[in-house]
C-alpha atoms as a PDB file:
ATOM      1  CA  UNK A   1     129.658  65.693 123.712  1.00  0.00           C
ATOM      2  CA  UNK A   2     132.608  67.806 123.477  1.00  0.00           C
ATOM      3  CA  UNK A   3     129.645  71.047 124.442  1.00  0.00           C
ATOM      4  CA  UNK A   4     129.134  69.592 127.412  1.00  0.00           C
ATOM      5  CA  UNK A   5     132.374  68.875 128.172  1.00  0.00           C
ATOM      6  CA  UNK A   6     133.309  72.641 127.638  1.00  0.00           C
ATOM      7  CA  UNK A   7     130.665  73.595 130.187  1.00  0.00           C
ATOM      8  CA  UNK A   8     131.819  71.026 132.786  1.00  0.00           C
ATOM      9  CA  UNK A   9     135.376  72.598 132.539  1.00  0.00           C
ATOM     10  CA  UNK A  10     133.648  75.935 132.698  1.00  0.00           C
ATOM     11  CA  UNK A  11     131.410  74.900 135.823  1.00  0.00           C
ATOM     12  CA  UNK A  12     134.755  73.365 138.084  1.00  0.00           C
ATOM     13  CA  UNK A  13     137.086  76.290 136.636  1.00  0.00           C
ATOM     14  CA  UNK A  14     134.765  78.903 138.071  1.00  0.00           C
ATOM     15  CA  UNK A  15     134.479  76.517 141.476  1.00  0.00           C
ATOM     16  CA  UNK A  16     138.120  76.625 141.695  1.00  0.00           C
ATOM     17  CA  UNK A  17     138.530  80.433 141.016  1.00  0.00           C
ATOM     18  CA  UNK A  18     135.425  81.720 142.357  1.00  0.00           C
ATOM     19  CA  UNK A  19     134.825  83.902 139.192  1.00  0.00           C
ATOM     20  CA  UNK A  20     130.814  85.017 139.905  1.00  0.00           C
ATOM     21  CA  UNK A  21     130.138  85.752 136.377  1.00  0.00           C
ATOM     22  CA  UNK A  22     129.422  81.880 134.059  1.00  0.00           C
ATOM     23  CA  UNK A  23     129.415  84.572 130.636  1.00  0.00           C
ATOM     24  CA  UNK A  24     133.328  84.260 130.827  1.00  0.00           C
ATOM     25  CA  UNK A  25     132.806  81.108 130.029  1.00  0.00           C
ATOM     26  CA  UNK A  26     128.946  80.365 128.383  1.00  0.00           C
ATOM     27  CA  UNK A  27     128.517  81.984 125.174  1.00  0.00           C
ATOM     28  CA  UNK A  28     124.595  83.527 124.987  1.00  0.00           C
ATOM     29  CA  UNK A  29     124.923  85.969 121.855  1.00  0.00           C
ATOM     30  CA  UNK A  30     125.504  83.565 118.453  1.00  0.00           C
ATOM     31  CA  UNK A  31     125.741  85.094 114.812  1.00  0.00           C
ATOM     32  CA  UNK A  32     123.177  85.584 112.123  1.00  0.00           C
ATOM     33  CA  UNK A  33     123.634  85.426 108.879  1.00  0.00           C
ATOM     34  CA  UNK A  34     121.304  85.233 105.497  1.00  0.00           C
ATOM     35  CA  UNK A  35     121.679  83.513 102.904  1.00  0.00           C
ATOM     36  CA  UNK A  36     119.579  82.255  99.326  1.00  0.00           C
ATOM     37  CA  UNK A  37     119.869  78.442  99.939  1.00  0.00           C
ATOM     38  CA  UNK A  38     118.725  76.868  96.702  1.00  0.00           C
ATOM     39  CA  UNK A  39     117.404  80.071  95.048  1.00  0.00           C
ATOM     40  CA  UNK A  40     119.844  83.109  94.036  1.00  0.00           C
ATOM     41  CA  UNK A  41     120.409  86.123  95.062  1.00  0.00           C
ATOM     42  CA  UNK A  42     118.478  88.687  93.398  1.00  0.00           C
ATOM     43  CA  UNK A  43     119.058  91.989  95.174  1.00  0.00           C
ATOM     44  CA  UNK A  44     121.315  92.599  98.596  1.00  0.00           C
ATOM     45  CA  UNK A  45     120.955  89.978 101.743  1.00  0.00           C
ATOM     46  CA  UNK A  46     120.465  91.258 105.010  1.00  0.00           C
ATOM     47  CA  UNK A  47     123.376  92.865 107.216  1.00  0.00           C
ATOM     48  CA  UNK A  48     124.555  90.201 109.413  1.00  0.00           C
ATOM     49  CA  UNK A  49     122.769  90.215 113.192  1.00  0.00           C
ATOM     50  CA  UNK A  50     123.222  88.980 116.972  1.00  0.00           C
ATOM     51  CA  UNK A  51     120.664  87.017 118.664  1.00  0.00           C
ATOM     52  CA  UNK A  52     120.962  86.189 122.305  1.00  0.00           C
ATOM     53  CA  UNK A  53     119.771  83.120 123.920  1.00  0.00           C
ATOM     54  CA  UNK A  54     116.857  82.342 125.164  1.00  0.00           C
ATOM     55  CA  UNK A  55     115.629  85.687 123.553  1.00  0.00           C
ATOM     56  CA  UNK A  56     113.120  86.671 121.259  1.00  0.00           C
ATOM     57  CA  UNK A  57     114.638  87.164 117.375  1.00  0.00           C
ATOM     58  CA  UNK A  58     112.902  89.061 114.375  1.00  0.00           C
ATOM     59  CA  UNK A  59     114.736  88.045 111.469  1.00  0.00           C
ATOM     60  CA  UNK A  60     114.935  90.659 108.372  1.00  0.00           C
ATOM     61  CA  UNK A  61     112.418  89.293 105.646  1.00  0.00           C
ATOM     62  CA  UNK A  62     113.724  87.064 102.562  1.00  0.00           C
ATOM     63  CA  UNK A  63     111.709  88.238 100.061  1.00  0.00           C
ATOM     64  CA  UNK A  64     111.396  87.990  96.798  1.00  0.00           C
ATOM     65  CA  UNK A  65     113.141  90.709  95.823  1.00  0.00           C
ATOM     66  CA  UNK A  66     116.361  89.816  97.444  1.00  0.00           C
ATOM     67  CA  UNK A  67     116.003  85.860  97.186  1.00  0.00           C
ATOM     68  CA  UNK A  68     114.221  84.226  93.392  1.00  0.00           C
ATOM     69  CA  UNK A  69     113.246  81.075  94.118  1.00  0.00           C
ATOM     70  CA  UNK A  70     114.418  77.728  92.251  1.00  0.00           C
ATOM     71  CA  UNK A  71     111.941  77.402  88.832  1.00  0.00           C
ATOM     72  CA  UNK A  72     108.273  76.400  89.990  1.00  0.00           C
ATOM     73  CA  UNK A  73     108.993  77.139  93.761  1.00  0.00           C
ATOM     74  CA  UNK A  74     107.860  80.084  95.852  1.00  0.00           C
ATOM     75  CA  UNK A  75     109.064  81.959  99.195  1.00  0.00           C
ATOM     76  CA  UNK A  76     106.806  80.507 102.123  1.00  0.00           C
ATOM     77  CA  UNK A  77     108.719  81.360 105.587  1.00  0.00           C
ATOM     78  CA  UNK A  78     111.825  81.078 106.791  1.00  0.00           C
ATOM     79  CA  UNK A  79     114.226  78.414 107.731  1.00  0.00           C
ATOM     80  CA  UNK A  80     116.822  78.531 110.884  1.00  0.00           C
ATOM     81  CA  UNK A  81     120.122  76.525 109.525  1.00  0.00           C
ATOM     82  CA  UNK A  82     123.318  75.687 111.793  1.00  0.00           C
ATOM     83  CA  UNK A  83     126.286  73.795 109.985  1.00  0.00           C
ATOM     84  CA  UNK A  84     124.365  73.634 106.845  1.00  0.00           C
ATOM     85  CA  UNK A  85     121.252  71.472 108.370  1.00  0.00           C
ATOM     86  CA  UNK A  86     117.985  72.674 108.483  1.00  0.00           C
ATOM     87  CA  UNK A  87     116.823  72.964 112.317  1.00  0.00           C
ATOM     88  CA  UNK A  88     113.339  74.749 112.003  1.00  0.00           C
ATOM     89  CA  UNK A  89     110.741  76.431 110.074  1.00  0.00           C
ATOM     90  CA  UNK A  90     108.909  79.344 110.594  1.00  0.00           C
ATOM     91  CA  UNK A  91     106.194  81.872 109.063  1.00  0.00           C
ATOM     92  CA  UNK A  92     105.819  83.887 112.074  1.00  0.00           C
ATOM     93  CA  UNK A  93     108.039  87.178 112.256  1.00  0.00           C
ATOM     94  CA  UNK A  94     109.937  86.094 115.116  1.00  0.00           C
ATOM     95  CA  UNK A  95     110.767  83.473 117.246  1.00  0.00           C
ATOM     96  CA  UNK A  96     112.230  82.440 120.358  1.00  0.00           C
ATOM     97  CA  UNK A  97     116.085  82.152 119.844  1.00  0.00           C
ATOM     98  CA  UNK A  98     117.119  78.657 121.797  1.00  0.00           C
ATOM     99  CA  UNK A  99     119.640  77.153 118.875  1.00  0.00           C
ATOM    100  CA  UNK A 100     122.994  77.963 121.304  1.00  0.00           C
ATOM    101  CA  UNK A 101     124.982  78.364 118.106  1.00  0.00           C
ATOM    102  CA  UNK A 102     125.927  80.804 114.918  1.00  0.00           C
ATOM    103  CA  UNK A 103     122.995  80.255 112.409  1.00  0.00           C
ATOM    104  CA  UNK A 104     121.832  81.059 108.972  1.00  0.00           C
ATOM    105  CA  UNK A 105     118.368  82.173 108.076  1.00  0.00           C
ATOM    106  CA  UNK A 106     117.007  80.973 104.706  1.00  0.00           C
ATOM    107  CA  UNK A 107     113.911  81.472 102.476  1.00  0.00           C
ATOM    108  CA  UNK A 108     111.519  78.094 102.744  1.00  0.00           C
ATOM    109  CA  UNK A 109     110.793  77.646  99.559  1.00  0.00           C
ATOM    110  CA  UNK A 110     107.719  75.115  98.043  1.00  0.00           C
ATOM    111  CA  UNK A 111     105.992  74.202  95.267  1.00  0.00           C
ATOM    112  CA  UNK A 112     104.371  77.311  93.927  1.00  0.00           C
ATOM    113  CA  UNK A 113     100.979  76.586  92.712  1.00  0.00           C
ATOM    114  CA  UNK A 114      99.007  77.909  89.353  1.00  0.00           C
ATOM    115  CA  UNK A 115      96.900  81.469  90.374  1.00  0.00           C
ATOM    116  CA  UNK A 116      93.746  80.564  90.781  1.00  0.00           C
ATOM    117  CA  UNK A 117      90.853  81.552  87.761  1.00  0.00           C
ATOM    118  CA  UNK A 118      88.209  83.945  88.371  1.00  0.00           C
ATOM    119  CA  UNK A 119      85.823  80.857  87.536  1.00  0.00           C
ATOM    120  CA  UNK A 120      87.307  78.792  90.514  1.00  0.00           C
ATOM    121  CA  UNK A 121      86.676  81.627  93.027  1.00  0.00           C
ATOM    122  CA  UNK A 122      82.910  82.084  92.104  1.00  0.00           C
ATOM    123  CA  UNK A 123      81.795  78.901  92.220  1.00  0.00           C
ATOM    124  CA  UNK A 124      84.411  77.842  95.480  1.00  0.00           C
ATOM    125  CA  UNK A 125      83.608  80.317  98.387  1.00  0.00           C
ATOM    126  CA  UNK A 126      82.958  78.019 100.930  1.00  0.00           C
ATOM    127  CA  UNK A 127      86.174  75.757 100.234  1.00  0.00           C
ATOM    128  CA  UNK A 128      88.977  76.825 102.887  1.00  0.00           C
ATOM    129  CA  UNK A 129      92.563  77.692 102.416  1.00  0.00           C
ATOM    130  CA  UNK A 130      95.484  75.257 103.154  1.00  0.00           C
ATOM    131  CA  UNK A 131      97.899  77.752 104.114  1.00  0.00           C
ATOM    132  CA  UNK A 132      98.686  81.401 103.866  1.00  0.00           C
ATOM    133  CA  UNK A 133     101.717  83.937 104.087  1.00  0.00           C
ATOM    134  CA  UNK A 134     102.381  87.437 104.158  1.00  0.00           C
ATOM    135  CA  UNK A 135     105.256  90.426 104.143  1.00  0.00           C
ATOM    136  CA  UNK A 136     103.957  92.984 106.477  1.00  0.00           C
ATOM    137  CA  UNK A 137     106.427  95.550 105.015  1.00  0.00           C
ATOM    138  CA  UNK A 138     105.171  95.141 101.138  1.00  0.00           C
ATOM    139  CA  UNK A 139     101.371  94.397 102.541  1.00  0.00           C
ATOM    140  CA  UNK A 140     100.941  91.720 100.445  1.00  0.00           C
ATOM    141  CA  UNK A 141      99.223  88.599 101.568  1.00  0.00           C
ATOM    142  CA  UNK A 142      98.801  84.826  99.244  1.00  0.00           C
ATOM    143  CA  UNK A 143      96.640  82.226 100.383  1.00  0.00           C
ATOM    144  CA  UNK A 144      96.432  78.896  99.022  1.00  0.00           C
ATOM    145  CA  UNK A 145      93.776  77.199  98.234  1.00  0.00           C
ATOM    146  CA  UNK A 146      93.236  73.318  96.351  1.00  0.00           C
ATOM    147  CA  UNK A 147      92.189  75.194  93.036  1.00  0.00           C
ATOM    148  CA  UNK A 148      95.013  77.663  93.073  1.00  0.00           C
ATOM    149  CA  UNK A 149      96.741  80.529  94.863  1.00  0.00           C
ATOM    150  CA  UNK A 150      94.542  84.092  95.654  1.00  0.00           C
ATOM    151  CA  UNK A 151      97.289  87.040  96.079  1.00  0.00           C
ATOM    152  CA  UNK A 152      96.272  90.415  97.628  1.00  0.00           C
ATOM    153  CA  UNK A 153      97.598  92.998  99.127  1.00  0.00           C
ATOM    154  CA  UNK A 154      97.042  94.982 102.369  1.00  0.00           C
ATOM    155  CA  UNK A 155      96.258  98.545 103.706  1.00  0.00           C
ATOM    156  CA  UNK A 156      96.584 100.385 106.537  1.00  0.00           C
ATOM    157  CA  UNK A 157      94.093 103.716 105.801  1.00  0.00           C
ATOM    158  CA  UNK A 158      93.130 106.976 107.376  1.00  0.00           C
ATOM    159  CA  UNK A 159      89.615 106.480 106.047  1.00  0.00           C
ATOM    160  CA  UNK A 160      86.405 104.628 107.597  1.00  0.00           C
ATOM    161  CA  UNK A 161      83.679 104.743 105.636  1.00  0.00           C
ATOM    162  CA  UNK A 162      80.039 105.056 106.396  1.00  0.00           C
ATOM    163  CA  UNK A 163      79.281 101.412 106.427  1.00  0.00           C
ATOM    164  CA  UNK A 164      82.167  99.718 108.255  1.00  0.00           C
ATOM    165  CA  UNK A 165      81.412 100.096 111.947  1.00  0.00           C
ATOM    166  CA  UNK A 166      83.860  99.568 114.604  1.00  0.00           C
ATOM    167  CA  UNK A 167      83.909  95.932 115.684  1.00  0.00           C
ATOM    168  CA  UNK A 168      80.466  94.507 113.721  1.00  0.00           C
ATOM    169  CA  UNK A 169      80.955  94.920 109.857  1.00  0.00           C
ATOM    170  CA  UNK A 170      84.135  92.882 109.224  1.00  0.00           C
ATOM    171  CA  UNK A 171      84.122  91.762 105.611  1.00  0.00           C
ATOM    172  CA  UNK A 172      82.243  94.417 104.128  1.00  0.00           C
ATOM    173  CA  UNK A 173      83.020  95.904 100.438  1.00  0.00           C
ATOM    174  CA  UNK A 174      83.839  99.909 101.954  1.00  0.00           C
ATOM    175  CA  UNK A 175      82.155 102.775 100.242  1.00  0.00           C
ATOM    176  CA  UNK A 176      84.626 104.683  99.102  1.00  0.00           C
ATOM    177  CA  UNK A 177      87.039 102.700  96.819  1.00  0.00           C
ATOM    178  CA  UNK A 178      88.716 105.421  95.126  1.00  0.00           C
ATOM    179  CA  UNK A 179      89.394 107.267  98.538  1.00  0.00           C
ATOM    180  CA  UNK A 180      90.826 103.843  99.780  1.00  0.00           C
ATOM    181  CA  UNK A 181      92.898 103.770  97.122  1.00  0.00           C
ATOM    182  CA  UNK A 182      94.514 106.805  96.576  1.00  0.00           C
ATOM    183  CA  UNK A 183      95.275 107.356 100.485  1.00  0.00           C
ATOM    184  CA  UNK A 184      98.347 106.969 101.882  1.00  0.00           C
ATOM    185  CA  UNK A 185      99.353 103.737 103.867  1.00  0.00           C
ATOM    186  CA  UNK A 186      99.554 105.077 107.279  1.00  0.00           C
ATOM    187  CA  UNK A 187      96.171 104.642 109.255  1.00  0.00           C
ATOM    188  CA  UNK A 188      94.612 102.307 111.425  1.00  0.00           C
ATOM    189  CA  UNK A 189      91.894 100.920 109.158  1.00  0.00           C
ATOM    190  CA  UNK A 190      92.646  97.950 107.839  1.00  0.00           C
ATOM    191  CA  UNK A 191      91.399  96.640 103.905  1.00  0.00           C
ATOM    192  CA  UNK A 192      92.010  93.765 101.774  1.00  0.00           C
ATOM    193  CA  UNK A 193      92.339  93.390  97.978  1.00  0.00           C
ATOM    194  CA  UNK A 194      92.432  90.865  95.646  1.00  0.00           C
ATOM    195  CA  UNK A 195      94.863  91.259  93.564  1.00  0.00           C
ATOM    196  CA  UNK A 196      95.677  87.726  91.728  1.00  0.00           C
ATOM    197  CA  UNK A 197      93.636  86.190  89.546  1.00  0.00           C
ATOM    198  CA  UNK A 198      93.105  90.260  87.884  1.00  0.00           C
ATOM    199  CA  UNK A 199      89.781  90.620  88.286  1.00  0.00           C
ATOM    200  CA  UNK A 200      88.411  94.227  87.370  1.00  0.00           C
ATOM    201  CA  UNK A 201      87.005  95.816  89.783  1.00  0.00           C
ATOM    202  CA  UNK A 202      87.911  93.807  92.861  1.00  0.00           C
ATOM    203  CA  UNK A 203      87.542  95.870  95.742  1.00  0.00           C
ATOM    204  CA  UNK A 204      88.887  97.228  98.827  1.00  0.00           C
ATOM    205  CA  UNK A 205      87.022  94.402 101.848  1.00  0.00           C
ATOM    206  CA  UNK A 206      87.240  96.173 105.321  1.00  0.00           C
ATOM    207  CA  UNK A 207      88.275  93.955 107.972  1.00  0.00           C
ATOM    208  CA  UNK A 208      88.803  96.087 111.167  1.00  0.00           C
ATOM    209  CA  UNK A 209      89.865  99.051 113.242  1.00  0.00           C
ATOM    210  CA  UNK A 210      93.105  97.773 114.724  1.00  0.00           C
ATOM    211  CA  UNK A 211      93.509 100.679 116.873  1.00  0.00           C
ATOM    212  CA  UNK A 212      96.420 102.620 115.734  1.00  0.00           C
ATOM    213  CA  UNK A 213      98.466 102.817 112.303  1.00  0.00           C
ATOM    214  CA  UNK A 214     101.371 101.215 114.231  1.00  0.00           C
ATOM    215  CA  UNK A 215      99.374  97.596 115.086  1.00  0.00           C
ATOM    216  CA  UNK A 216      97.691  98.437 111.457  1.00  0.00           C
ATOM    217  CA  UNK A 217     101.377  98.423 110.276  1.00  0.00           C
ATOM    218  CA  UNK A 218     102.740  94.946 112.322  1.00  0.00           C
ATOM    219  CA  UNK A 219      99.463  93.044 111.437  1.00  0.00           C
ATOM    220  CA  UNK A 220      97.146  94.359 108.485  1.00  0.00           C
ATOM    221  CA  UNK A 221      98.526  92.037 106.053  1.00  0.00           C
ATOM    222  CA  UNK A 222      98.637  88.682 108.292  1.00  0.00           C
ATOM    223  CA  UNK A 223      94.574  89.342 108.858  1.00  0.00           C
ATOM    224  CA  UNK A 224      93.900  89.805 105.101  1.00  0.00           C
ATOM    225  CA  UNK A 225      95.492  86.423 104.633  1.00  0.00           C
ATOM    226  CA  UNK A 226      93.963  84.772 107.379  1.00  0.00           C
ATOM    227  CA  UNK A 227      90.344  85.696 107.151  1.00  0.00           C
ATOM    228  CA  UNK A 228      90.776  84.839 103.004  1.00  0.00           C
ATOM    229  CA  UNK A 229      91.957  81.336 104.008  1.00  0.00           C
ATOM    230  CA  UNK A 230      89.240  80.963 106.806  1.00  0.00           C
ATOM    231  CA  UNK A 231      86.582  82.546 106.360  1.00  0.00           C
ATOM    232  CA  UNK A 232      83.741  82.367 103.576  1.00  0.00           C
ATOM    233  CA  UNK A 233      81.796  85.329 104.430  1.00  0.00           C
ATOM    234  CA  UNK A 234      84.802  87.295 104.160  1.00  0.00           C
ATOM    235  CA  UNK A 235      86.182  85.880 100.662  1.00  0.00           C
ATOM    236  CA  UNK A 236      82.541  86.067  98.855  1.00  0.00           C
ATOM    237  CA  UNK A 237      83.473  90.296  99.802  1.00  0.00           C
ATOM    238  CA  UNK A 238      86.494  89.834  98.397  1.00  0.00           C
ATOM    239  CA  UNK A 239      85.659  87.842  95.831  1.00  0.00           C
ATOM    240  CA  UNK A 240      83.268  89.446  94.978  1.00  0.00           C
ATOM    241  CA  UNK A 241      84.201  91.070  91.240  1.00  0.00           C
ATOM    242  CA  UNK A 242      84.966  87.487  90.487  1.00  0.00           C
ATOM    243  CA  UNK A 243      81.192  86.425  90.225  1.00  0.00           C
ATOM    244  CA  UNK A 244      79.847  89.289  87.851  1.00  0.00           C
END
């Protein structure tokens, strides 16, 4: 109440002085701040921010290397706090900034669950993911599934192999593995790996030609987790080591 009570004051004070501009007296940039929640810190937070109103908002990521979750808990998202009450949770990288107040931005943190065994992935490849989660900036990728999590990692390459065709061959194990892997993260190819349960020789799963190492860059990692979670044809590629 006492919110709208300063904007009704605002409203009939600008009525009586005929001031044009309402920002003298309606705040629309609010404070962001980072913080640990229930974990610790572990490396440096984020430098404080300003998000406007209305606006869209890219928080810094709360990773695990600046944030350790509490014992048997893992990072999934982010949370939006104000007053020390949790207002909304997100796994997107950004979101539309409507709060009207100074904020916090927290890790979400759940229930981590046990890595899945290679056993469990051969013998599950048409059982879906629950959820999934990735850092764009590491290229790493986890999706969860109901006999454990799969954890991968992302790249963005110079290289297209022979058999991955533009636009038809999404899911297939590329050619050159050692060329994938050695090559430097900057393309606009985009691969998948396993990397979680360690299985030896998982490989390098092409998903697609996203156009330029920039969209590669903002989006590699979120389609590795994806397809894993949703698709089958995709995760027997992936999975593929896991069977032999």
């Amino acid at each position: 109440m006492k919110g709208k009570q300063g904007i009704i004051y605002c409203v009939f004070a600008l009525m009586i002085t005929h001031v044009a501009n309402a920002e003298t007296c309606v705040k629309t940039t609010f404070n962001v701040t980072y913080g640990c929640g229930d974990g610790t810190v572990a490396g440096t937070l984020p430098a404080d921010a300003t998000a406007e109103y209305n606006k869209s908002f890219t928080p810094t990521s709360l990773t695990s290397s600046i944030c350790t979750a509490p014992d048997g808990y893992k990072i999934n998202g982010y949370s939006v706090y104000i007053n020390d009450i949790e207002m909304a949770f997100f796994t997107s990288s950004s979101f539309t900034y409507t709060f009207a107040a100074d904020c916090e931005i927290r890790p979400n943190y759940v229930r981590g669950s046990d890595i899945a065994t290679p056993e469990a992935l051969a013998v599950n490849l048409y059982v879906g993911g629950s959820s999934y989660t990735r850092d764009e900036t590491a290229k790493t990728w986890s999706t969860v599934f109901p006999y454990g999590t799969v954890n991968g990692v992302a790249k963005c390459s110079t290289i297209r192999p022979e058999n991955t065709a533009y636009g038809s061959n999404t899911g297939l194990i590329a050619s050159d593995q050692d060329a994938i892997e050695s090559a430097a993260n900057s393309g606009q190819y985009c691969y998948c790996k396993m990397t979680e349960p360690l299985v030896s020789g998982s490989p390098w799963v092409f998903y697609d030609d996203l156009g330029s190492a920039s969209f590669c860059a903002s989006d590699c990692a979120f389609n590795c987790g994806y397809r894993v979670r949703s698709s089958a044809a995709f995760r027997a590629s992936v999975f593929a080591a896991a069977g032999n």
